[in-house]
C-alpha atoms as a PDB file:
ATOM      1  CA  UNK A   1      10.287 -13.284  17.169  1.00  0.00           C
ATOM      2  CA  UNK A   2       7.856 -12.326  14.781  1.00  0.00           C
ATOM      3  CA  UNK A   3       3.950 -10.328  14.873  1.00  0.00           C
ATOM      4  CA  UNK A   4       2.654 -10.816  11.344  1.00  0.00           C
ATOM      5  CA  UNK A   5      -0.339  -8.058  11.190  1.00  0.00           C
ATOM      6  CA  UNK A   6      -3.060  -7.907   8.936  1.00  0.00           C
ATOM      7  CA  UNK A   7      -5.535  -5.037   9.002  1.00  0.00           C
ATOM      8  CA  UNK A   8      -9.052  -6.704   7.500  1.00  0.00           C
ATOM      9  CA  UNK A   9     -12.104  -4.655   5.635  1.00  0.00           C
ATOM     10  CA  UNK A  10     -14.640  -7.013   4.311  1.00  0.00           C
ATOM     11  CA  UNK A  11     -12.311  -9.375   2.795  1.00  0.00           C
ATOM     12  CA  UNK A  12     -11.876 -13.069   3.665  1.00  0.00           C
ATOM     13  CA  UNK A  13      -8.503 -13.817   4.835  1.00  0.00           C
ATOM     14  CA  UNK A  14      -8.635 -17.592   6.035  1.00  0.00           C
ATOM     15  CA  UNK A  15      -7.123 -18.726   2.690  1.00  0.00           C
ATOM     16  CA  UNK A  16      -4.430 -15.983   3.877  1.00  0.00           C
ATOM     17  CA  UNK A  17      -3.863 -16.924   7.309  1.00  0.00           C
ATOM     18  CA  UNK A  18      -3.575 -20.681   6.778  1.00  0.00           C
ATOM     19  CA  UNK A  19      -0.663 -20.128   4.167  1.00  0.00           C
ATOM     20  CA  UNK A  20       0.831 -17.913   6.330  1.00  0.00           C
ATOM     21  CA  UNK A  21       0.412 -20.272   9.736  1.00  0.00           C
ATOM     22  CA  UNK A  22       1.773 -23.505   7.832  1.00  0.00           C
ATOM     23  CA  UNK A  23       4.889 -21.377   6.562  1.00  0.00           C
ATOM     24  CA  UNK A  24       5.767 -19.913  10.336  1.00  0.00           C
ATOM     25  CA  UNK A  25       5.165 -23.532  11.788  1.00  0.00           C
ATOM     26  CA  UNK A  26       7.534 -24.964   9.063  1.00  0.00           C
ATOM     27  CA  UNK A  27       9.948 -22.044  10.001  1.00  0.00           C
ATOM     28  CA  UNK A  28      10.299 -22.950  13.917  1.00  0.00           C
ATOM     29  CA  UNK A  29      10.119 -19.352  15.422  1.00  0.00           C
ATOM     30  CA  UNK A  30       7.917 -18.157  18.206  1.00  0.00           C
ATOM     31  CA  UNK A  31       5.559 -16.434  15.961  1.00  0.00           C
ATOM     32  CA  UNK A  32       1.837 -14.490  16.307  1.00  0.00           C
ATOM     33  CA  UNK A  33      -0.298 -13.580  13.795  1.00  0.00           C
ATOM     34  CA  UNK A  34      -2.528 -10.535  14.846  1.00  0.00           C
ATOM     35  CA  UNK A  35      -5.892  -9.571  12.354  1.00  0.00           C
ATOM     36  CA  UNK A  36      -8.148  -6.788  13.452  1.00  0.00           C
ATOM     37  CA  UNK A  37     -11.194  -6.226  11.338  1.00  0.00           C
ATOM     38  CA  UNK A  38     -12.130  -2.478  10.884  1.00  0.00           C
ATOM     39  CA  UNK A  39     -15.927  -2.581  11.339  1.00  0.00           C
ATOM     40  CA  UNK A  40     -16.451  -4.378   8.233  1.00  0.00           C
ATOM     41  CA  UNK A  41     -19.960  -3.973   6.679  1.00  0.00           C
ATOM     42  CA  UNK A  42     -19.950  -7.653   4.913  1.00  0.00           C
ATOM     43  CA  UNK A  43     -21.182  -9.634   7.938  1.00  0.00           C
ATOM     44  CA  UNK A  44     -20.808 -13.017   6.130  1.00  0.00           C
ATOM     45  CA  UNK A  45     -17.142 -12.770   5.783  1.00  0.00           C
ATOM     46  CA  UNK A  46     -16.650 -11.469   8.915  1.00  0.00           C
ATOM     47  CA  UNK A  47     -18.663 -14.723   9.962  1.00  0.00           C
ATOM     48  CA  UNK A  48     -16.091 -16.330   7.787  1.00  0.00           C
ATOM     49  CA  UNK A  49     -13.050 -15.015   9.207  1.00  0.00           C
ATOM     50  CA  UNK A  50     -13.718 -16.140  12.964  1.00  0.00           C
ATOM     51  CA  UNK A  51     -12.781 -19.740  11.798  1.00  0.00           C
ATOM     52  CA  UNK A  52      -9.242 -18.748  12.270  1.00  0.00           C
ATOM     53  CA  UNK A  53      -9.408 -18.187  15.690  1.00  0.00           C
ATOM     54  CA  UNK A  54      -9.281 -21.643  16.479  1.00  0.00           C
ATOM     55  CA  UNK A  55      -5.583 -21.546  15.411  1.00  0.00           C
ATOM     56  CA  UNK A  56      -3.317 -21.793  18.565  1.00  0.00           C
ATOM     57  CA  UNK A  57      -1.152 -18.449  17.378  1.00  0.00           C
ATOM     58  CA  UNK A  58      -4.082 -16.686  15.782  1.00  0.00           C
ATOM     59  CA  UNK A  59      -6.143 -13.557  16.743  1.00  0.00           C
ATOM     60  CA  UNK A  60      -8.960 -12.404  15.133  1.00  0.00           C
ATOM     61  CA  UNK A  61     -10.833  -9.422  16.282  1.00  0.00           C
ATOM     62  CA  UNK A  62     -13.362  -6.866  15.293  1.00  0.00           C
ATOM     63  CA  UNK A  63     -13.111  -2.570  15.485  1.00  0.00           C
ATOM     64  CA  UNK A  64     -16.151  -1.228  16.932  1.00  0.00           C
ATOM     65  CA  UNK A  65     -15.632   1.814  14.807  1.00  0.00           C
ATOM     66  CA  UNK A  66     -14.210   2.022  11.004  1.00  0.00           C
ATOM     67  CA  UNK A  67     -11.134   3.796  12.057  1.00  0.00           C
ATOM     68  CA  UNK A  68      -9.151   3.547   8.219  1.00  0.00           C
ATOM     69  CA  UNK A  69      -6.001   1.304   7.502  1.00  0.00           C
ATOM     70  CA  UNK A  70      -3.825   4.062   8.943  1.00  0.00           C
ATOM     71  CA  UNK A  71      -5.021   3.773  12.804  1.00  0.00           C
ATOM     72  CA  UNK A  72      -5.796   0.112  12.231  1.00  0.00           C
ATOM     73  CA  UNK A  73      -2.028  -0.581  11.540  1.00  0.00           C
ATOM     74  CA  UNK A  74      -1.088   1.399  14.305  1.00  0.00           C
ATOM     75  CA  UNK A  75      -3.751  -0.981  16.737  1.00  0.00           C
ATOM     76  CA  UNK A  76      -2.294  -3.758  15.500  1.00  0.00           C
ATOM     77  CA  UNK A  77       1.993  -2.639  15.956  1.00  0.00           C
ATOM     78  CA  UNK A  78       0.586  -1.668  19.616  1.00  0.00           C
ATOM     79  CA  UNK A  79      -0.621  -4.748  20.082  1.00  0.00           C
ATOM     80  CA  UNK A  80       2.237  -7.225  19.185  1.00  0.00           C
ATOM     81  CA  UNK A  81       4.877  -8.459  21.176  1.00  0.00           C
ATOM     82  CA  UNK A  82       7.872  -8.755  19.086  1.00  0.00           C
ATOM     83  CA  UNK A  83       9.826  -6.297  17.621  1.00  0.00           C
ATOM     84  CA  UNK A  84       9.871  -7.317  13.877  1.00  0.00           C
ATOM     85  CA  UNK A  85       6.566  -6.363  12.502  1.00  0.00           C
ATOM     86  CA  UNK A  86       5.274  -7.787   9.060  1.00  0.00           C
ATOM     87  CA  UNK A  87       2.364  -6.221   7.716  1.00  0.00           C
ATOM     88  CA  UNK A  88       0.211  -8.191   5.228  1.00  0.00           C
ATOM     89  CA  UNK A  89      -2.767  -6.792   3.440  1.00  0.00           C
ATOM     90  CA  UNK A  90      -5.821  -9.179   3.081  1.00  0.00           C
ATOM     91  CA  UNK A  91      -6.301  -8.863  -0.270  1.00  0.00           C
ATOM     92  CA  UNK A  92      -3.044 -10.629  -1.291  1.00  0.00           C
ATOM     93  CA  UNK A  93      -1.188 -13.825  -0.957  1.00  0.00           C
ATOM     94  CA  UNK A  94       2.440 -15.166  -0.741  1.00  0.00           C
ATOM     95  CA  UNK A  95       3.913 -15.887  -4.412  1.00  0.00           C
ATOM     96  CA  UNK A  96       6.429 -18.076  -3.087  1.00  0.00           C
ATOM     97  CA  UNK A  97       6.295 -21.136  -0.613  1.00  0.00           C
ATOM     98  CA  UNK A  98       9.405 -19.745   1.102  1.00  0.00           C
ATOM     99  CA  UNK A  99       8.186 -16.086   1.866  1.00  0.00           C
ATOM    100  CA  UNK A 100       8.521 -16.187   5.413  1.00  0.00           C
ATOM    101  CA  UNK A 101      12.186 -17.948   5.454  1.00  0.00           C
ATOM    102  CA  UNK A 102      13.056 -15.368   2.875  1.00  0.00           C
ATOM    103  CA  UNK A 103      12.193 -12.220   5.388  1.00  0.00           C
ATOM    104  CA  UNK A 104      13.766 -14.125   8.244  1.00  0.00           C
ATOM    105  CA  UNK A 105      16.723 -14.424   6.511  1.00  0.00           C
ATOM    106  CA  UNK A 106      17.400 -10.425   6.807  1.00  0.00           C
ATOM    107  CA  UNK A 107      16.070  -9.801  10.364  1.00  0.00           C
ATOM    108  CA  UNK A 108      19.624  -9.723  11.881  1.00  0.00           C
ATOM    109  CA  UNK A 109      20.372  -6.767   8.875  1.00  0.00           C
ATOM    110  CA  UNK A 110      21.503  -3.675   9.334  1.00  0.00           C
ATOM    111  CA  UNK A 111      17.818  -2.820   7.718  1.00  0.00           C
ATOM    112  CA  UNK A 112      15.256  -1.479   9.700  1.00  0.00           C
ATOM    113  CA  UNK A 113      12.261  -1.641   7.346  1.00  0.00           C
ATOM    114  CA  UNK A 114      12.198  -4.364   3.913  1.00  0.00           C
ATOM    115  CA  UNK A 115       9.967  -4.533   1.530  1.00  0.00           C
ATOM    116  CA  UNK A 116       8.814  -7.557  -0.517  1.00  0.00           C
ATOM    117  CA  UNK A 117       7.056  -6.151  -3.855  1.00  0.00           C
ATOM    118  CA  UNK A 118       4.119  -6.893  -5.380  1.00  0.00           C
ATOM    119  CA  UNK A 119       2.847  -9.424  -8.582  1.00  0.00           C
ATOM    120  CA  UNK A 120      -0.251  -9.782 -10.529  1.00  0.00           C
ATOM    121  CA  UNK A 121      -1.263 -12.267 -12.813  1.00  0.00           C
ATOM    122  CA  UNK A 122      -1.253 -11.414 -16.116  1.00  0.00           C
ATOM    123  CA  UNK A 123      -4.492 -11.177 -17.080  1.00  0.00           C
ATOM    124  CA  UNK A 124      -6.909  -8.782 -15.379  1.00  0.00           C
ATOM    125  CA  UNK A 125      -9.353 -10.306 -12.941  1.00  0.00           C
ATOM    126  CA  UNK A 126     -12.275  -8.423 -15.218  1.00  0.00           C
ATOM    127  CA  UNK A 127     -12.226  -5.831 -17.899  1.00  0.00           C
ATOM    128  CA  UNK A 128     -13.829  -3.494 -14.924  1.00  0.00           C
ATOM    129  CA  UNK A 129     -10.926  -3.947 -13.335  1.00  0.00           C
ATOM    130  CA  UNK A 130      -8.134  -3.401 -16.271  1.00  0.00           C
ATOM    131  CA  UNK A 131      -7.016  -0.101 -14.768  1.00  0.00           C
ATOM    132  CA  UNK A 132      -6.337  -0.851 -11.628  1.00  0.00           C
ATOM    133  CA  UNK A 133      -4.660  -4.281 -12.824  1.00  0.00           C
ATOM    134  CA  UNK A 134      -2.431  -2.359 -15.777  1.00  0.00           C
ATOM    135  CA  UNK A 135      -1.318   0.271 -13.223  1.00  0.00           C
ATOM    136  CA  UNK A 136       0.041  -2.550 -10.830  1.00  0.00           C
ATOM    137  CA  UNK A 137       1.553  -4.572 -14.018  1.00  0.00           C
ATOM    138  CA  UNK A 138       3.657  -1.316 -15.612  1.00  0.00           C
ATOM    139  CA  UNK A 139       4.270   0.343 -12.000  1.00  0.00           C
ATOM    140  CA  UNK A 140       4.049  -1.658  -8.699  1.00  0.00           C
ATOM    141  CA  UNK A 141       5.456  -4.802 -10.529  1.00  0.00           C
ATOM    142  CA  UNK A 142       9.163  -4.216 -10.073  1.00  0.00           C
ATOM    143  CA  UNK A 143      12.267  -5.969  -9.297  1.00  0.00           C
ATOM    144  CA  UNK A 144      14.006  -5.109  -6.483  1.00  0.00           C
ATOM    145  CA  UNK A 145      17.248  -4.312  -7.738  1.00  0.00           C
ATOM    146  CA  UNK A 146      15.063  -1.638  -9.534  1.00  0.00           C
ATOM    147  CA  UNK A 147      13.533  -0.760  -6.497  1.00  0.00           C
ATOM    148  CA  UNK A 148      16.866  -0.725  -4.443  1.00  0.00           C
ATOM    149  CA  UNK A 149      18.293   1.842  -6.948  1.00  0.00           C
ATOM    150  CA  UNK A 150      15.872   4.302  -5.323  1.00  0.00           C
ATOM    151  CA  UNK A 151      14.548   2.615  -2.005  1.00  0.00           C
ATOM    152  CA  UNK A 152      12.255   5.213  -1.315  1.00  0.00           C
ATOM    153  CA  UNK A 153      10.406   5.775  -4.552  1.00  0.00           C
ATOM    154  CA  UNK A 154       7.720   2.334  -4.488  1.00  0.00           C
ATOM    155  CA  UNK A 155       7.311   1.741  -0.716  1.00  0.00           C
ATOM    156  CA  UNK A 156       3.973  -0.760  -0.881  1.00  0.00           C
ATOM    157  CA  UNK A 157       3.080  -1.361   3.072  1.00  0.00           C
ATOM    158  CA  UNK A 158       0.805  -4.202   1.458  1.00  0.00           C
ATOM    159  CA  UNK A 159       4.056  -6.176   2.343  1.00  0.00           C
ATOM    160  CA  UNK A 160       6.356  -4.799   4.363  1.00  0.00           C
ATOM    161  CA  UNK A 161       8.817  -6.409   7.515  1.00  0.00           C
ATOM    162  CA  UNK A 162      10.124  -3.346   9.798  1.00  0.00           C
ATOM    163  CA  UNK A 163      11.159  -2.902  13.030  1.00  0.00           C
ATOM    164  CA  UNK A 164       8.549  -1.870  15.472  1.00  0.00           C
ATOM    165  CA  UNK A 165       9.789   1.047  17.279  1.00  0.00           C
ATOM    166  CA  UNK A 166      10.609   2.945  13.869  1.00  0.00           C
ATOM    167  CA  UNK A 167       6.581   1.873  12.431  1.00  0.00           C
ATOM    168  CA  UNK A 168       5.375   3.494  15.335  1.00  0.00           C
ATOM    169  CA  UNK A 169       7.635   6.460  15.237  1.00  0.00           C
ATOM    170  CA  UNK A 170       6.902   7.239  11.792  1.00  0.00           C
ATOM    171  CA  UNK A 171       2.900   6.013  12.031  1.00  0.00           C
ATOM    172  CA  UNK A 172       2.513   8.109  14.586  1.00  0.00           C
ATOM    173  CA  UNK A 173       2.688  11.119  12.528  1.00  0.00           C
ATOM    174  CA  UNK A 174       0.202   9.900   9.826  1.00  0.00           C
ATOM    175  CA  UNK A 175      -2.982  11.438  11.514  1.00  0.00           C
ATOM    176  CA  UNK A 176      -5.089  12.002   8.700  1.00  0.00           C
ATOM    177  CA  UNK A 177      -7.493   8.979   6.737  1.00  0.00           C
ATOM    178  CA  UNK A 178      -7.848   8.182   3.388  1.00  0.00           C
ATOM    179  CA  UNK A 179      -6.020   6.761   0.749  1.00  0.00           C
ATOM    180  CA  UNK A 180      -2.025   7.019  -0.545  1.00  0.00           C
ATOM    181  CA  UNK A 181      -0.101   7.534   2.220  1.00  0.00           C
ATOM    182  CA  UNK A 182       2.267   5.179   1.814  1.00  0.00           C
ATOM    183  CA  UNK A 183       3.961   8.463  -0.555  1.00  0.00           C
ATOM    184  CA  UNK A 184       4.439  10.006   2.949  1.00  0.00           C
ATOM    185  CA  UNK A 185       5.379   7.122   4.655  1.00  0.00           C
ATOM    186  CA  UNK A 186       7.798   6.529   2.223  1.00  0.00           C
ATOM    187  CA  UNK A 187       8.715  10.718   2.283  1.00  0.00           C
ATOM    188  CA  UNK A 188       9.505  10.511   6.440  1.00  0.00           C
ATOM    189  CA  UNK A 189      11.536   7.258   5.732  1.00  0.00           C
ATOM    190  CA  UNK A 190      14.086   9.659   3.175  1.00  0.00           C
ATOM    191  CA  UNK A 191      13.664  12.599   5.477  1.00  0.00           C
ATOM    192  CA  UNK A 192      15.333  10.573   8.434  1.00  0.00           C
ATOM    193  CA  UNK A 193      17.417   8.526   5.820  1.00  0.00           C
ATOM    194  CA  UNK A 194      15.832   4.868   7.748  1.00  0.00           C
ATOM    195  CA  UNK A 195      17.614   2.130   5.975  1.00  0.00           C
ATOM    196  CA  UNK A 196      15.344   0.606   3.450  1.00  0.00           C
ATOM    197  CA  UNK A 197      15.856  -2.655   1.350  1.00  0.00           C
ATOM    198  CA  UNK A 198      13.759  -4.341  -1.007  1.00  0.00           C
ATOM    199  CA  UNK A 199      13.648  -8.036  -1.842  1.00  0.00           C
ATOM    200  CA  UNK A 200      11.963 -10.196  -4.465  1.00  0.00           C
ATOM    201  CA  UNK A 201       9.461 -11.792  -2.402  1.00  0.00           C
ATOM    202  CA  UNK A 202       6.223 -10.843  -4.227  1.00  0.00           C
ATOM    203  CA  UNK A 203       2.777 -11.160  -3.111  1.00  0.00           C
ATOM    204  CA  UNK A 204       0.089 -11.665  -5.127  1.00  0.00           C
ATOM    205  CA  UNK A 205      -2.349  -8.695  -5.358  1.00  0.00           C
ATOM    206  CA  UNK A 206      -5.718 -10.047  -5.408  1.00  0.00           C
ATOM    207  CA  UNK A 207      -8.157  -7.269  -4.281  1.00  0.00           C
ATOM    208  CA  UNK A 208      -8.212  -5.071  -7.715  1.00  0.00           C
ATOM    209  CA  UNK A 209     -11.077  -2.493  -7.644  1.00  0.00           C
ATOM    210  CA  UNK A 210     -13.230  -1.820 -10.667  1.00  0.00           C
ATOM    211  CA  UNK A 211     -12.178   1.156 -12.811  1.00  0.00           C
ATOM    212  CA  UNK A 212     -14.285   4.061 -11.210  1.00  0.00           C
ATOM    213  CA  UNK A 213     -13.336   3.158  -7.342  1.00  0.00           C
ATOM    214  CA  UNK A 214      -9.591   2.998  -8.440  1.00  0.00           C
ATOM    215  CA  UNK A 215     -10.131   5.938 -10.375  1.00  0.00           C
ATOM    216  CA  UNK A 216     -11.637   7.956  -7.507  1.00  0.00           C
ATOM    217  CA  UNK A 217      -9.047   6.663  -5.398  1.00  0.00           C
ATOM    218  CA  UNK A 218      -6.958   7.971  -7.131  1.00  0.00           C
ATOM    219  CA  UNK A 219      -7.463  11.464  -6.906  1.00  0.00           C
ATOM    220  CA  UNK A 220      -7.899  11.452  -3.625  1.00  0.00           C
ATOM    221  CA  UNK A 221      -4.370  10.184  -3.528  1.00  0.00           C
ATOM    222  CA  UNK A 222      -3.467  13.642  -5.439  1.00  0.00           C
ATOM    223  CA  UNK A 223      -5.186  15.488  -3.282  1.00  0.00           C
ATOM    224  CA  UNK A 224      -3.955  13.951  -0.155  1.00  0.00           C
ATOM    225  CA  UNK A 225      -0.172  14.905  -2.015  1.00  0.00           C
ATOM    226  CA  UNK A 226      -0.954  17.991  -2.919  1.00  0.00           C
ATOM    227  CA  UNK A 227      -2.329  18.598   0.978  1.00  0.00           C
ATOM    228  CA  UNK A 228       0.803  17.096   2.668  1.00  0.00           C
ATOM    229  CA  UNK A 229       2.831  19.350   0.296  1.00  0.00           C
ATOM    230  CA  UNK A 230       1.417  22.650   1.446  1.00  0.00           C
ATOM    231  CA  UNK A 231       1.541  21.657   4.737  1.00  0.00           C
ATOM    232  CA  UNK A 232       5.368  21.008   4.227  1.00  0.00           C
ATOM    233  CA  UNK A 233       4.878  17.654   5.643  1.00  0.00           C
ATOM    234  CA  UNK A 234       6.473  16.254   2.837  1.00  0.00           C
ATOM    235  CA  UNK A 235      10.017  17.859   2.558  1.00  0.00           C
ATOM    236  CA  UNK A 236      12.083  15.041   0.852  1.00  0.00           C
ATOM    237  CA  UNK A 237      10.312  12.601  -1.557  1.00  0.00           C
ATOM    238  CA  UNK A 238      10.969  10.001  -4.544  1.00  0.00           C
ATOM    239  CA  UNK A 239       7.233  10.581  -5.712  1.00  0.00           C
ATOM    240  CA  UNK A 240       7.410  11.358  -9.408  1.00  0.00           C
ATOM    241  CA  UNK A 241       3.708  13.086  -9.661  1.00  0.00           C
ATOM    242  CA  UNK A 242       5.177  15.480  -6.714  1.00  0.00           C
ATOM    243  CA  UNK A 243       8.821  16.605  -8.587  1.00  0.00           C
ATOM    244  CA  UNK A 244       7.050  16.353 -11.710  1.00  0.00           C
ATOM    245  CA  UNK A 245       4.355  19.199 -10.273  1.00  0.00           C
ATOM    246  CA  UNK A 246       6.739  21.199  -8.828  1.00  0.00           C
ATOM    247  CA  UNK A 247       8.980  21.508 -11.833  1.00  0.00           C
ATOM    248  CA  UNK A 248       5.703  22.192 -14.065  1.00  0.00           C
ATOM    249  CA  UNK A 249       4.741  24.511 -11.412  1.00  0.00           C
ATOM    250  CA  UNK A 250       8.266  26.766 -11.601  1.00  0.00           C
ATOM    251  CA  UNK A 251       7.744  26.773 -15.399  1.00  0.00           C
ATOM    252  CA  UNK A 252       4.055  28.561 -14.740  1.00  0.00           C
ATOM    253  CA  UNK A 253       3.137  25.634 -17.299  1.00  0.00           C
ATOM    254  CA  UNK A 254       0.512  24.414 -14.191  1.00  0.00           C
ATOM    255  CA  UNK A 255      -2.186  26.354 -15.766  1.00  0.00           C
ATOM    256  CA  UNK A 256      -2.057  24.857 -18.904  1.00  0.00           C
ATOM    257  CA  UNK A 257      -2.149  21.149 -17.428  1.00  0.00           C
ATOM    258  CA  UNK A 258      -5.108  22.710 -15.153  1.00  0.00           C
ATOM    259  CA  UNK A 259      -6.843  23.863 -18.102  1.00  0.00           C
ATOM    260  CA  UNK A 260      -6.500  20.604 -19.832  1.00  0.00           C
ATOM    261  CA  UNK A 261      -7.913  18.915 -16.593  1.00  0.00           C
ATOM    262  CA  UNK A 262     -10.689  21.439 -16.835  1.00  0.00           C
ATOM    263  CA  UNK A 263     -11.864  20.906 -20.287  1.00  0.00           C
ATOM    264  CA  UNK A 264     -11.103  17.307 -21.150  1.00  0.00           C
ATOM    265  CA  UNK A 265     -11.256  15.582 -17.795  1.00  0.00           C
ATOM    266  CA  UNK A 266     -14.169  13.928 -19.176  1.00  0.00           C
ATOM    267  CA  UNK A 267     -12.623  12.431 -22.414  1.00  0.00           C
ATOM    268  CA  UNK A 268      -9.912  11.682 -20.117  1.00  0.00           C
ATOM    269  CA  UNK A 269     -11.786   9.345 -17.955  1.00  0.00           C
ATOM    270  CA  UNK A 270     -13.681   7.910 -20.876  1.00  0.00           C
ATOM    271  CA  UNK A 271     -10.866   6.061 -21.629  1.00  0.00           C
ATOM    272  CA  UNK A 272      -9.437   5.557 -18.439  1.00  0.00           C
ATOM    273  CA  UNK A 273     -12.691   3.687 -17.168  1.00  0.00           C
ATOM    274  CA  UNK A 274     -12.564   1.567 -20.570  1.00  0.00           C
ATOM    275  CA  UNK A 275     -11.247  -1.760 -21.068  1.00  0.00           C
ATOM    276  CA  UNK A 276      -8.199  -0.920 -22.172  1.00  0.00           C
ATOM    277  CA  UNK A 277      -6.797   2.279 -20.461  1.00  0.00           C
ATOM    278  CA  UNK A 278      -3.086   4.220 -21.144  1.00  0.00           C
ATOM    279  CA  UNK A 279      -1.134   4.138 -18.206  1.00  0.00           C
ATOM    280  CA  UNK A 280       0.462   7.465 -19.439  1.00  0.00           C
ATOM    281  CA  UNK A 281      -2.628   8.971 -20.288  1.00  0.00           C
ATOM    282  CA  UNK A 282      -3.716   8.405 -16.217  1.00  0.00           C
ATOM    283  CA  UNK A 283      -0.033   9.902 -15.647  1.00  0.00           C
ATOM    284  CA  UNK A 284      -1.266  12.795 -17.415  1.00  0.00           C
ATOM    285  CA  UNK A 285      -4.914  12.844 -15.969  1.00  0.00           C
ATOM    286  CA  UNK A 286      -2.710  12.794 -12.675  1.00  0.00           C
ATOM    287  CA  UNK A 287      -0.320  15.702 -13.561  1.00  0.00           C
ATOM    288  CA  UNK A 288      -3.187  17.424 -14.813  1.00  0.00           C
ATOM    289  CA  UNK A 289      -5.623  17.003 -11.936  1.00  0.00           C
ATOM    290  CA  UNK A 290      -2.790  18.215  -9.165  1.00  0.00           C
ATOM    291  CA  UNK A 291      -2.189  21.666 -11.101  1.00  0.00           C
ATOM    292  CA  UNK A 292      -6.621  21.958 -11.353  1.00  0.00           C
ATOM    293  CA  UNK A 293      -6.509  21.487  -7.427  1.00  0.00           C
ATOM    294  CA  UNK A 294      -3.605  23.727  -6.450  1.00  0.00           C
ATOM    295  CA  UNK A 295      -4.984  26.780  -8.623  1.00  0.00           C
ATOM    296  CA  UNK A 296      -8.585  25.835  -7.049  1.00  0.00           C
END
């Protein structure tokens, strides 16, 4: 009935699997729970995580090559024998006790994909990490009767139930690797106008990067947005950097933002990789950074 998936990268996901195991045993469904390591470089959890292969509906198994979360997903959906697919990142766990009865609930919907939202606690895991953490709190951190309001606008495949056929339809066009495309994910969803519901059924997100990998992440987000734009891949989105951009852009205001990028990118990131980093100033270093790369 159901193939819960978890792509793995030098994270230890026993604590993970075991919540998830006891829930789907409580639950009474013919269940499977698939995780595929992609060539981790942290032996010792990788050590770690073969303890859950001595669960009777567990697989754990390791890429020979790093092939990014992208291909690994796709492994995994080709690999699972039931139609309903929920994918689960490592780095997170269930808020609630009932989060598997709560997705089961909707699987005889009319929706084809649902999406569960994320939580954090509310205090960062380290100053480090407070940019990362404050981003989640003020824009991943939603209700879902927000989210429903515009279904395609925070799609987070951290934690995500969808139908098989239409992950690997839509997967199957995501070629490239890197980080943020869950913005064109989200943009082939509209484009085909897939039915998409949210839900509150949170997980906890756990794996929050220090300030300068987040940071770096980002922008390779923008540029991977900025790419998928020019290659008219992305024809109908909800991404606000993207209609944001575009409306700067038919103003000719982009060279002023790219000029601001230019010449105070590094006061900028002073205080975004401080303890206590705006949220709109990143929106800004964001806006800023897309017009510098399109004019460059």
């Amino acid at each position: 009935m159901l193939s819960i998936l978890i792509p793995v990268f030098n994270y230890d996901i026993v604590a993970l699997v075991k919540i998830l195991d006891k829930q789907l045993q409580h639950a009474k469904i013919d269940y499977e729970i698939l995780c595929l390591d992609d060539c981790s470089s942290d032996q010792t959890t990788v050590e770690s995580n073969k303890e859950i292969n001595q669960l009777p509906n567990v697989s754990f198994k390791i890429s020979s090559t790093n092939d990014g979360r992208n291909k690994t997903r796709r492994k995994l959906a080709e690999s699972a024998k039931y139609d309903w697919l929920l994918f689960i990142d490592a780095d997170v766990l269930p808020k609630s006790d009932h989060f598997i009865t709560n997705y089961l609930k909707l699987l005889e919907s009319k929706h084809e994909a649902l999406y569960g939202g994320f939580a954090y606690h509310h205090s960062p895991p380290n100053p480090q990490s407070s940019l990362r953490w404050k981003y989640g709190m003020t824009r991943e951190q939603v209700s879902a009767s927000i989210r429903n309001q515009n279904p395609y606008k925070i799609i987070i495949s951290a934690n995500c139930l969808i139908r098989k056929s239409l992950f690997l339809e839509i997967n199957s066009k995501i070629t490239e690797k890197g980080y943020g495309y869950d913005n064109y994910f989200a943009a082939l969803l509209k484009a085909n106008n897939h039915n998409v519901f949210h839900l509150d059924n949170e997980v906890f997100h756990l794996g929050i990067e220090p300030n300068a990998v987040y940071l770096n992440k980002v922008k390779q987000s923008v540029e991977n947005l900025l790419k998928l734009h020019k290659t008219k891949k992305v024809t109908a989105s909800s991404n606000d950097l993207l209609i944001v951009f575009l409306k700067v852009k038919a103003y000719g205001l982009n060279h002023l933002f790219a000029f601001f990028y230019k010449n105070f990118k590094n006061l900028f990131e002073r205080n975004l990789l401080s303890k206590t980093p705006s949220i709109k100033l990143l929106q800004f270093y964001k806006l800023s950074y897309i017009c510098y790369k399109d004019l460059n």
